[in-house]
Protein backbone atom coordinates (compact mmCIF):
# COMPACT_ATOMS: atom_id res chain seq x y z
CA UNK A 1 11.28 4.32 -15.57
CA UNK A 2 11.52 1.74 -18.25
CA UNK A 3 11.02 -2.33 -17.54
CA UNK A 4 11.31 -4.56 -21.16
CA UNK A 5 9.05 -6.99 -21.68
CA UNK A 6 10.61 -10.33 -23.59
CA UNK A 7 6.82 -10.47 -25.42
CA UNK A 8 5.87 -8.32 -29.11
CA UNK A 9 3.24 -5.81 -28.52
CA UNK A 10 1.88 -8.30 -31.70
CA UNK A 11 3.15 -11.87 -32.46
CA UNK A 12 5.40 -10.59 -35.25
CA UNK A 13 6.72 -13.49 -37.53
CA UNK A 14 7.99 -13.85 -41.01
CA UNK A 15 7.21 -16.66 -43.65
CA UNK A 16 10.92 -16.94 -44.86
CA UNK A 17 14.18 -14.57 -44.89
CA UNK A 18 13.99 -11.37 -47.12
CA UNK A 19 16.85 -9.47 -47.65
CA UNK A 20 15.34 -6.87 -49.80
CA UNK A 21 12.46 -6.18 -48.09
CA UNK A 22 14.74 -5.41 -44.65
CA UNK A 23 16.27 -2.95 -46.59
CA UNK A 24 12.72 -1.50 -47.01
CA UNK A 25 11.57 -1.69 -43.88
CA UNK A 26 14.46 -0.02 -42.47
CA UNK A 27 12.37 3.38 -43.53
CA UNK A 28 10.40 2.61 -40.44
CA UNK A 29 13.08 2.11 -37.97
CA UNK A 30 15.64 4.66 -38.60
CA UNK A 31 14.09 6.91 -41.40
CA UNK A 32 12.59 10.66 -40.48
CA UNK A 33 8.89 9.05 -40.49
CA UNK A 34 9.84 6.12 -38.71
CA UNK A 35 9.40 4.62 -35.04
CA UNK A 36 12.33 5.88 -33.41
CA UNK A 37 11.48 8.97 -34.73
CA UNK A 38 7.82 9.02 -33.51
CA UNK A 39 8.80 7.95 -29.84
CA UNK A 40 11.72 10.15 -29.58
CA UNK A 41 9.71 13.35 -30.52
CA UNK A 42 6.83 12.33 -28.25
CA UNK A 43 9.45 11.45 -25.33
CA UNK A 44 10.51 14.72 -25.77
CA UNK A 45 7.43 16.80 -26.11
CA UNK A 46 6.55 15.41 -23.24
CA UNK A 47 9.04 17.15 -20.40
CA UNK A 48 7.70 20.61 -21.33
CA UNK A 49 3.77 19.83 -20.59
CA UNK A 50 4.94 17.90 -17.40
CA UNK A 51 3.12 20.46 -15.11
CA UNK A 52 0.89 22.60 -17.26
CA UNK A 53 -1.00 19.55 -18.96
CA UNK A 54 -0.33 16.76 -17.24
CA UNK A 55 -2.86 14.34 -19.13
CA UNK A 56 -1.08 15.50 -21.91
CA UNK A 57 1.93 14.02 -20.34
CA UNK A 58 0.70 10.96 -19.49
CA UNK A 59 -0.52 10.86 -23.34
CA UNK A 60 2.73 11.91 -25.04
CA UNK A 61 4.84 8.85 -22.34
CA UNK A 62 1.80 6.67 -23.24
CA UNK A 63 2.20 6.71 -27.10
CA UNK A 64 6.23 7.45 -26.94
CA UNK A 65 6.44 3.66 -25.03
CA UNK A 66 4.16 2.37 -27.34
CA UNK A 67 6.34 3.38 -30.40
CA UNK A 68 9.33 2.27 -28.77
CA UNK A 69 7.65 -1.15 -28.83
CA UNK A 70 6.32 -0.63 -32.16
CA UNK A 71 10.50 0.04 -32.88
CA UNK A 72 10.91 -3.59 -31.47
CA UNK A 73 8.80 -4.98 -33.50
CA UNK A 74 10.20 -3.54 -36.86
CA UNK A 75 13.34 -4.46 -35.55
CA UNK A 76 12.79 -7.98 -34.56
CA UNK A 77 10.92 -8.24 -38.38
CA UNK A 78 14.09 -6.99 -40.10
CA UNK A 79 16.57 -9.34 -37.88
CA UNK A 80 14.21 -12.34 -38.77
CA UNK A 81 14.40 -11.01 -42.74
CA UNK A 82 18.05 -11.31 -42.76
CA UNK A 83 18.01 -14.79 -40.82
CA UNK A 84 20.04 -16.03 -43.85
CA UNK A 85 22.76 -12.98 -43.29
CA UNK A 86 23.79 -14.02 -39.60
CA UNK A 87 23.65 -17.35 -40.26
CA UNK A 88 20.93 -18.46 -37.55
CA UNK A 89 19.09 -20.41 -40.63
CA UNK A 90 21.90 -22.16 -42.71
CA UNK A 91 19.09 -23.53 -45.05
CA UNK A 92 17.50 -20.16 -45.40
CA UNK A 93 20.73 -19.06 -47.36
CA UNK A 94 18.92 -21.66 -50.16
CA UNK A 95 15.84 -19.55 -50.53
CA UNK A 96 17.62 -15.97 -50.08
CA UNK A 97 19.59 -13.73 -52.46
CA UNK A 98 22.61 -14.62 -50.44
CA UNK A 99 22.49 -17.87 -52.92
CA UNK A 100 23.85 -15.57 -55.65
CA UNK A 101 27.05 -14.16 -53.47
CA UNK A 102 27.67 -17.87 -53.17
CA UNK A 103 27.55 -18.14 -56.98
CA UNK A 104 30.78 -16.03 -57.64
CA UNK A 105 31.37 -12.80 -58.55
CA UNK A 106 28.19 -12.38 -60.88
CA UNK A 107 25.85 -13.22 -58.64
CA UNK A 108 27.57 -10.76 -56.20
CA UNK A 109 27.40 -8.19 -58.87
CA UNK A 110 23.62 -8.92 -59.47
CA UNK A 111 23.01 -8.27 -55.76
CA UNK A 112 24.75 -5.17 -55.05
CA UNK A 113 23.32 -3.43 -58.12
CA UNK A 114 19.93 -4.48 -56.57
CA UNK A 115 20.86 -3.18 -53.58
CA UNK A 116 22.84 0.03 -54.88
CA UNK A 117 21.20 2.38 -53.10
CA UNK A 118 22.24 0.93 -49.82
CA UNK A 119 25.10 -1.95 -50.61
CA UNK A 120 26.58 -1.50 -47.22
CA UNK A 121 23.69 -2.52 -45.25
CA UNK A 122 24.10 -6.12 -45.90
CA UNK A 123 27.89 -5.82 -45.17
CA UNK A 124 27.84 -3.57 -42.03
CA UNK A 125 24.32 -4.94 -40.31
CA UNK A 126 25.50 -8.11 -38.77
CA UNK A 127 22.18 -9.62 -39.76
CA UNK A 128 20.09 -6.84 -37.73
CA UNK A 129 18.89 -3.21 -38.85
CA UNK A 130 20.79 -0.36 -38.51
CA UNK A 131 20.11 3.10 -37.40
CA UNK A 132 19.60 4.67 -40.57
CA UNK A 133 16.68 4.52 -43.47
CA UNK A 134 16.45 2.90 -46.57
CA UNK A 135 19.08 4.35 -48.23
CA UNK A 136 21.99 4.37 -45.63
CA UNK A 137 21.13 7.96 -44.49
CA UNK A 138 21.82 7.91 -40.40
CA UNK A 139 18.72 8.57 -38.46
CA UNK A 140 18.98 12.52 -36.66
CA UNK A 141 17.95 14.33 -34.12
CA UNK A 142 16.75 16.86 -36.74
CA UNK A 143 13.80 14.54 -37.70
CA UNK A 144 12.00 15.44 -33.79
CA UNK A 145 10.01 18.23 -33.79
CA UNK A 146 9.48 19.55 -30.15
CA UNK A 147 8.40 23.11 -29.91
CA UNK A 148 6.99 23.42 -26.34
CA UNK A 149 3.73 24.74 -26.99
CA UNK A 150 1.00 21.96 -27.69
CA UNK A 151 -0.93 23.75 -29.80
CA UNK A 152 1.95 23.22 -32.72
CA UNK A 153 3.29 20.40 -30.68
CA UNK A 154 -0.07 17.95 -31.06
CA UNK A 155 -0.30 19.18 -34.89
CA UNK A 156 3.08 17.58 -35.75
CA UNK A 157 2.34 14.84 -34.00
CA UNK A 158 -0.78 14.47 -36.00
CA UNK A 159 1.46 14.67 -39.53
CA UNK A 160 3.92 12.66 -38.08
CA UNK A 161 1.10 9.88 -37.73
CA UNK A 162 -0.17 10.14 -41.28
CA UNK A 163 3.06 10.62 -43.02
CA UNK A 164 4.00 7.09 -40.71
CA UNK A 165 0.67 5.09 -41.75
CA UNK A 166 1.69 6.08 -45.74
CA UNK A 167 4.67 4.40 -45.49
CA UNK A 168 3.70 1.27 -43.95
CA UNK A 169 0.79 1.47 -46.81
CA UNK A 170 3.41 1.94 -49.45
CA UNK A 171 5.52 -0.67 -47.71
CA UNK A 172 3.05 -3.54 -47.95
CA UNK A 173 2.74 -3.09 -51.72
CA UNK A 174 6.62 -4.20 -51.77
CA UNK A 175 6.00 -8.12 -50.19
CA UNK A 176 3.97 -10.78 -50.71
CA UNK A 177 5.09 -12.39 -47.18
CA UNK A 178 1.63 -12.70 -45.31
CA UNK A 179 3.00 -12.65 -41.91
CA UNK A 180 4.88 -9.67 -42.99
CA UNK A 181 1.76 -8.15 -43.81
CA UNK A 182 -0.22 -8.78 -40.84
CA UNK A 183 2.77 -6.95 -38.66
CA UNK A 184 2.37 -4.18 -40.89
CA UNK A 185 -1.32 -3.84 -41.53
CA UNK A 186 -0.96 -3.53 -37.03
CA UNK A 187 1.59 -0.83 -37.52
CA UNK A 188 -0.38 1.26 -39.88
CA UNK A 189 -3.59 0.82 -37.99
CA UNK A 190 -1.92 2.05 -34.71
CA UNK A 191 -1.02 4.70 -36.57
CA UNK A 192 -4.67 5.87 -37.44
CA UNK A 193 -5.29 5.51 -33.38
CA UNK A 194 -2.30 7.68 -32.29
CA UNK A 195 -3.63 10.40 -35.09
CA UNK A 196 -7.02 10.09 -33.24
CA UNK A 197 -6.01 10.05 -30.00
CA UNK A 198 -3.26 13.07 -30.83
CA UNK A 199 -6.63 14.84 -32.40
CA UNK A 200 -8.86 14.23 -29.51
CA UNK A 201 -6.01 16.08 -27.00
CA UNK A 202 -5.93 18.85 -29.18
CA UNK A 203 -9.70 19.63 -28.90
CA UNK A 204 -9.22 20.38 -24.89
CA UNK A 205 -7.11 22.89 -25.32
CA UNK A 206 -8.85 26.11 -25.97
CA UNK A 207 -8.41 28.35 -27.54
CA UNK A 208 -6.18 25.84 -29.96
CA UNK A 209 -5.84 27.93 -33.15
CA UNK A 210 -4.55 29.77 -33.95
CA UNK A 211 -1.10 27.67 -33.12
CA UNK A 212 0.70 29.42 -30.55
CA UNK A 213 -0.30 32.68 -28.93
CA UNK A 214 0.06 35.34 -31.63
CA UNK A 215 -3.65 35.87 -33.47
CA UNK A 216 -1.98 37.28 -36.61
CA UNK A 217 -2.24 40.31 -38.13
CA UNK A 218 -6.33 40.90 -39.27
CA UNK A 219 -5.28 42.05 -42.55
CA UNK A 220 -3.58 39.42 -43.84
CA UNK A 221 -5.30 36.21 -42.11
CA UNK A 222 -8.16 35.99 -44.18
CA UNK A 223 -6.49 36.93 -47.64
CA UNK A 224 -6.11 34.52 -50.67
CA UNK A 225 -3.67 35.50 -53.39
CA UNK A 226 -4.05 33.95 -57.01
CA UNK A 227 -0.69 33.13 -58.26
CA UNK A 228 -1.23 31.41 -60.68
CA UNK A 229 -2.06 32.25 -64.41
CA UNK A 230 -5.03 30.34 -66.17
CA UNK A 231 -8.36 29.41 -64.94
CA UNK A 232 -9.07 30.65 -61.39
CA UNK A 233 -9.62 27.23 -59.14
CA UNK A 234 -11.65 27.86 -56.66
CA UNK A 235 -13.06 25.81 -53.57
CA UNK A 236 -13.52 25.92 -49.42
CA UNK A 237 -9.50 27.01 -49.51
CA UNK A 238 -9.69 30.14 -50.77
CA UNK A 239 -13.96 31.55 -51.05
CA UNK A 240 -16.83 31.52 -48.58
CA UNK A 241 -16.44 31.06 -45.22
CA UNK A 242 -14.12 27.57 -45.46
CA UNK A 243 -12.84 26.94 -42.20
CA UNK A 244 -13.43 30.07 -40.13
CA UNK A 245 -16.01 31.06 -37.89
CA UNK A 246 -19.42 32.05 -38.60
CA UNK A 247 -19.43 35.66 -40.21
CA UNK A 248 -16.33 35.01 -41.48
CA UNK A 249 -14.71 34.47 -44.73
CA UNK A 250 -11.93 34.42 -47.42
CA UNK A 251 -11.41 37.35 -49.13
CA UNK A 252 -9.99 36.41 -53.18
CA UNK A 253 -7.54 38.90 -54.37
CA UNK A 254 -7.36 37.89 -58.86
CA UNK A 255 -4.57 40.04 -59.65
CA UNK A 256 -2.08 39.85 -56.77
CA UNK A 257 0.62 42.05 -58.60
CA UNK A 258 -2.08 44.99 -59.18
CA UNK A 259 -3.07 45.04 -55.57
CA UNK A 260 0.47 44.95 -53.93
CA UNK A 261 1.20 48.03 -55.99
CA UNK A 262 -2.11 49.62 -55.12
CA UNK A 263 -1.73 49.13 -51.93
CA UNK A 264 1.48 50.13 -51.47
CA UNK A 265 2.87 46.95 -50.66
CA UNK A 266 0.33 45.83 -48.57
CA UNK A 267 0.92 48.80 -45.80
CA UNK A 268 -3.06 50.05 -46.68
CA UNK A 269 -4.01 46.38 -46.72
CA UNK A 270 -8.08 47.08 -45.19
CA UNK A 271 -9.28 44.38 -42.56
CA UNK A 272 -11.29 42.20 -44.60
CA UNK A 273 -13.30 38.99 -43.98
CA UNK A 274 -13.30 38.77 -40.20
CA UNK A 275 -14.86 41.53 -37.84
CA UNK A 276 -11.80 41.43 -35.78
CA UNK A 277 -10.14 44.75 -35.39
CA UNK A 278 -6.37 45.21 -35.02
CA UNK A 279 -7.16 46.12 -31.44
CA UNK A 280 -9.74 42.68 -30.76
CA UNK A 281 -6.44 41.05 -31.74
CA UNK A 282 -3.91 42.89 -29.76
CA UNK A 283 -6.58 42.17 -26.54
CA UNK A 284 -6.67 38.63 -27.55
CA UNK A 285 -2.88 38.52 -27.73
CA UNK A 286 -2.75 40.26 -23.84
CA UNK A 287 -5.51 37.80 -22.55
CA UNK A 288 -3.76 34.32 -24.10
CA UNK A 289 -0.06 35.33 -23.34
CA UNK A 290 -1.16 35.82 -19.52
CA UNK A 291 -3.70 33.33 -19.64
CA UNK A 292 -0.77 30.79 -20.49
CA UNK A 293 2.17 32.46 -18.69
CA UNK A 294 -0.20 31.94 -15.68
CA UNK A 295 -0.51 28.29 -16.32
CA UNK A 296 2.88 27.66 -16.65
CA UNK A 297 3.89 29.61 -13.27
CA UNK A 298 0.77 28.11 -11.70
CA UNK A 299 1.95 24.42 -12.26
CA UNK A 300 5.64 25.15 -11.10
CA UNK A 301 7.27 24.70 -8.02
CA UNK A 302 9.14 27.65 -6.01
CA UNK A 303 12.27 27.34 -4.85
CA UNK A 304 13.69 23.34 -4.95
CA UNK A 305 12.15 21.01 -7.66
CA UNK A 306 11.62 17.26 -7.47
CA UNK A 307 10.32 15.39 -10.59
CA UNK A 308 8.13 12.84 -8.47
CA UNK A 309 7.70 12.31 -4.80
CA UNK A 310 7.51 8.91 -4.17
CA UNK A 311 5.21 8.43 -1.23
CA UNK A 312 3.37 5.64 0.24
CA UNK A 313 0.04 5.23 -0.08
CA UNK A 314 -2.15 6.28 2.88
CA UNK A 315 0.92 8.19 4.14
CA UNK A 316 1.09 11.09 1.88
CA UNK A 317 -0.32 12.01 -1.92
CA UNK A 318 2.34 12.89 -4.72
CA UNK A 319 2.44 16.79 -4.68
CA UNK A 320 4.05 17.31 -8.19
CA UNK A 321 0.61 16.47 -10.12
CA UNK A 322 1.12 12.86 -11.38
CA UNK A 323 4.40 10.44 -10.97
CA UNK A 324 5.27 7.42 -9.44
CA UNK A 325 3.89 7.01 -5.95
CA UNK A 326 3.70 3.18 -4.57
CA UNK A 327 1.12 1.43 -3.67
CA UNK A 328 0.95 -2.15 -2.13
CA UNK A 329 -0.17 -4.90 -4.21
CA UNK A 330 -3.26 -7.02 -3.38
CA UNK A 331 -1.40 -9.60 -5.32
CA UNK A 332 1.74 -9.76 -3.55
CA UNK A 333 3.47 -8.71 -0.56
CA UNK A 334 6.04 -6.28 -2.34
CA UNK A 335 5.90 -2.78 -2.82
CA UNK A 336 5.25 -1.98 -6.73
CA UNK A 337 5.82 1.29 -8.55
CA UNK A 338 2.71 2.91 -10.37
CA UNK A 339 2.10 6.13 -11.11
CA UNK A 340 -0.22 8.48 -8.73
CA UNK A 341 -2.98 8.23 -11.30
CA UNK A 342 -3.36 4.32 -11.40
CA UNK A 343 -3.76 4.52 -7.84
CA UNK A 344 -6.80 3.08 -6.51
CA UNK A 345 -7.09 1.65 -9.41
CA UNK A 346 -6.64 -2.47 -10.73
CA UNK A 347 -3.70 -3.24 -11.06
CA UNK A 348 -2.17 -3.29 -14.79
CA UNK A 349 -1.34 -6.36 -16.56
C-alpha cells in the first residue's frame, strides 16, 4: 500500500515563476522518458517477478515509489513555475511573460508564437502540469515496457535510466534559475543510481544473456555484415573477440551481397566464431527453458492464491515469500504494517 508524505524527497524550490521553462520540464513528467513513465513501467514489471525473484520485487516497488516521488517533485517545480498563471503570486505576473498578455494583443501574439509548439498548455493547465510532454502529446501506456522476463526487463530499465538522466542534462542547459538547477542536478544523479542499481540486479541472474531463453542460431550470432560502401571501420563491434567469451570472436563478412548469393541465402551459412554447435545450443535451450519454467512453478502457489498473508509476528511467518506481515512497534503501542523482510529489523524513518 501507498501512505503520502506532505515532505519533497529534496527541498525543491524555485527562484521566481517561469513559464517557459514549465513547458520544458513537462518532458519529465508526462513525456515517454519521463517520471511517470519510469515508475509506471517499474510498478509494472514488478507483479511478474513477485514469486520467482522476489528481491527483484522489492527492487522494481523500491525504485517505482521513488520515481513516483521524483514525479512530485517535477510536479511541484512546474506548479511553482507557473505561480504567476494561477494567480497565487499577483506580483510574480510583473516578472513573468504573463506581463505581455496584459499588454494587448501583441504581447499575446509574442507569447503564443513562443509557445507554439504547445499554446494550450498555458490555457488548459490551471497553473499546474499536465499529463502530457513538451509539446502537448498525452502521456501513454505505450511508453512502459514490461516484458516479463528480467533478463530484457532490467535492460530497458537500464535505457530508460540513461535516456532519463540526458534529458534532465539537456534540460539544465535551458535555465539559469539556481534552485531549479539544484532539483535537477538531484534528478539526474538519481538517475545514474537507479542505472547502477538496475545493473547490479542484472548480474545475479545467470545465465543473463543472451536476453530471454532462446541462444540464437550459431550461425548467425557471431556474424558482422559490412553495409556500407567506403572505408571498412573497424573496432571491438565487429573484429576480435569484442564482447564474447574467451575463444570466441566476430567473424567480418566485406562483401555481404557476394556471400548471401554464395551461400544460398544464408541456408549453408558455416558455424563460425564460437565453438558452439547447433546441438550445444539446442541443449542449452532444453536446460534454460526448464531451468526457468521450474522457477516459475516452484515459486507458485497450488490451488487458492493470496498476495500477502498478514500475520503477526511470533504467531506465524508470511508464507508467500515477502509482503506485509506486522510487527509491534518498540515505539508505540499500535500495530504497524512492514513488510516480512524489515522484520526484525529498525524500524524505518
Amino acid at each position: 500500500m501507498f501512505h503520502h508524505v506532505k515532505e519533497l524527497q529534496f527541498d525543491a524550490r524555485v527562484s521566481r515563476p517561469d513559464p517557459h521553462f514549465a513547458r520544458l520540464l513537462l518532458e519529465q513528467f508526462g513525456g515517454g522518458n519521463g517520471e511517470l513513465k519510469a515508475a509506471m513501467q517499474y510498478f509494472t514489471q514488478a507483479f511478474a517477478c513477485r514469486h520467482t525473484y522476489p528481491d527483484k520485487f522489492d527492487l522494481l516497488m523500491d525504485i517505482a515509489a521513488e520515481e513516483f516521488s521524483h514525479l512530485e517533485i517535477v510536479g511541484a517545480t512546474i506548479t511553482m513555475l507557473l505561480s504567476g498563471v494561477n494567480g497565487e503570486l499577483k506580483n510574480a505576473v510583473e516578472q513573468t511573460s504573463l506581463k505581455k498578455v496584459m499588454e494587448g494583443s501583441r504581447g499575446r501574439d509574442e507569447l503564443i508564437h513562443e509557445a507554439l509548439t504547445n499554446p494550450e498548455f498555458l490555457i488548459n493547465s490551471g497553473g499546474g502540469p499536465t499529463v502530457t510532454n513538451c509539446n502537448g502529446v498525452p502521456w501513454s501506456g505505450a511508453f512502459v515496457n514490461a516484458n516479463g522476463d528480467l533478463t530484457v526487463d532490467l535492460r530497458s530499465n537500464i535505457a530508460a535510466e540513461s535516456r532519463a538522466k540526458i534529458v534532465y542534462e539537456y534540460l539544465m542547459q535551458f535555465t539559469e534559475d539556481p534552485h531549479v538547477k539544484e532539483s535537477l542536478g538531484f534528478l539526474m544523479t538519481r538517475e545514474i543510481a537507479h542505472f547502477q542499481q538496475f545493473s547490479a540486479a542484472l548480474a545475479t541472474i545467470e545465465p543473463n544473456f543472451p536476453p530471454g531463453i532462446l541462444q540464437g542460431d550459431p550461425r548467425f550470432t557471431h556474424v558482422y555484415f559490412n553495409l556500407s560502401n567506403g572505408e571498412a571501420i573497424r573496432g571491438p563491434w565487429n573484429q576480435g573477440q569484442g564482447p564474447w567469451q574467451k575463444g570466441e570472436q566476430w567473424v567480418y563478412v566485406d562483401d555481404p551481397i557476394s556471400h548471401v548469393r554464395t551461400t544460398q541465402g544464408l541456408k549453408d551459412q558455416p558455424v563460425e566464431g564460437t565453438s558452439k554447435s547447433m546441438q550445444d545450443v539446442q541443449t542449452l535451450d532444453q536446460q534454460l527453458s526448464e531451468q526457468r519454467s521450474q522457477e516459475i512453478k516452484q515459486s507458485t502457489p497450488s490451488g487458492g492464491a493470496e498476495w500477502y498473508s498478514y500475520s503477526v509476528l511470533g504467531q506465524g511467518t508470511n508464507e508467500t515469500g515477502g509482503g506485509m506481515s506486522y510487527y509491534r512497534s518498540s515505539e508505540t503501542s499500535t500495530m504497524s504494517p512492514k513488510r516480512s523482510s524489515d522484520v526484525g529489523q529498525t524500524k524505518k524513518k
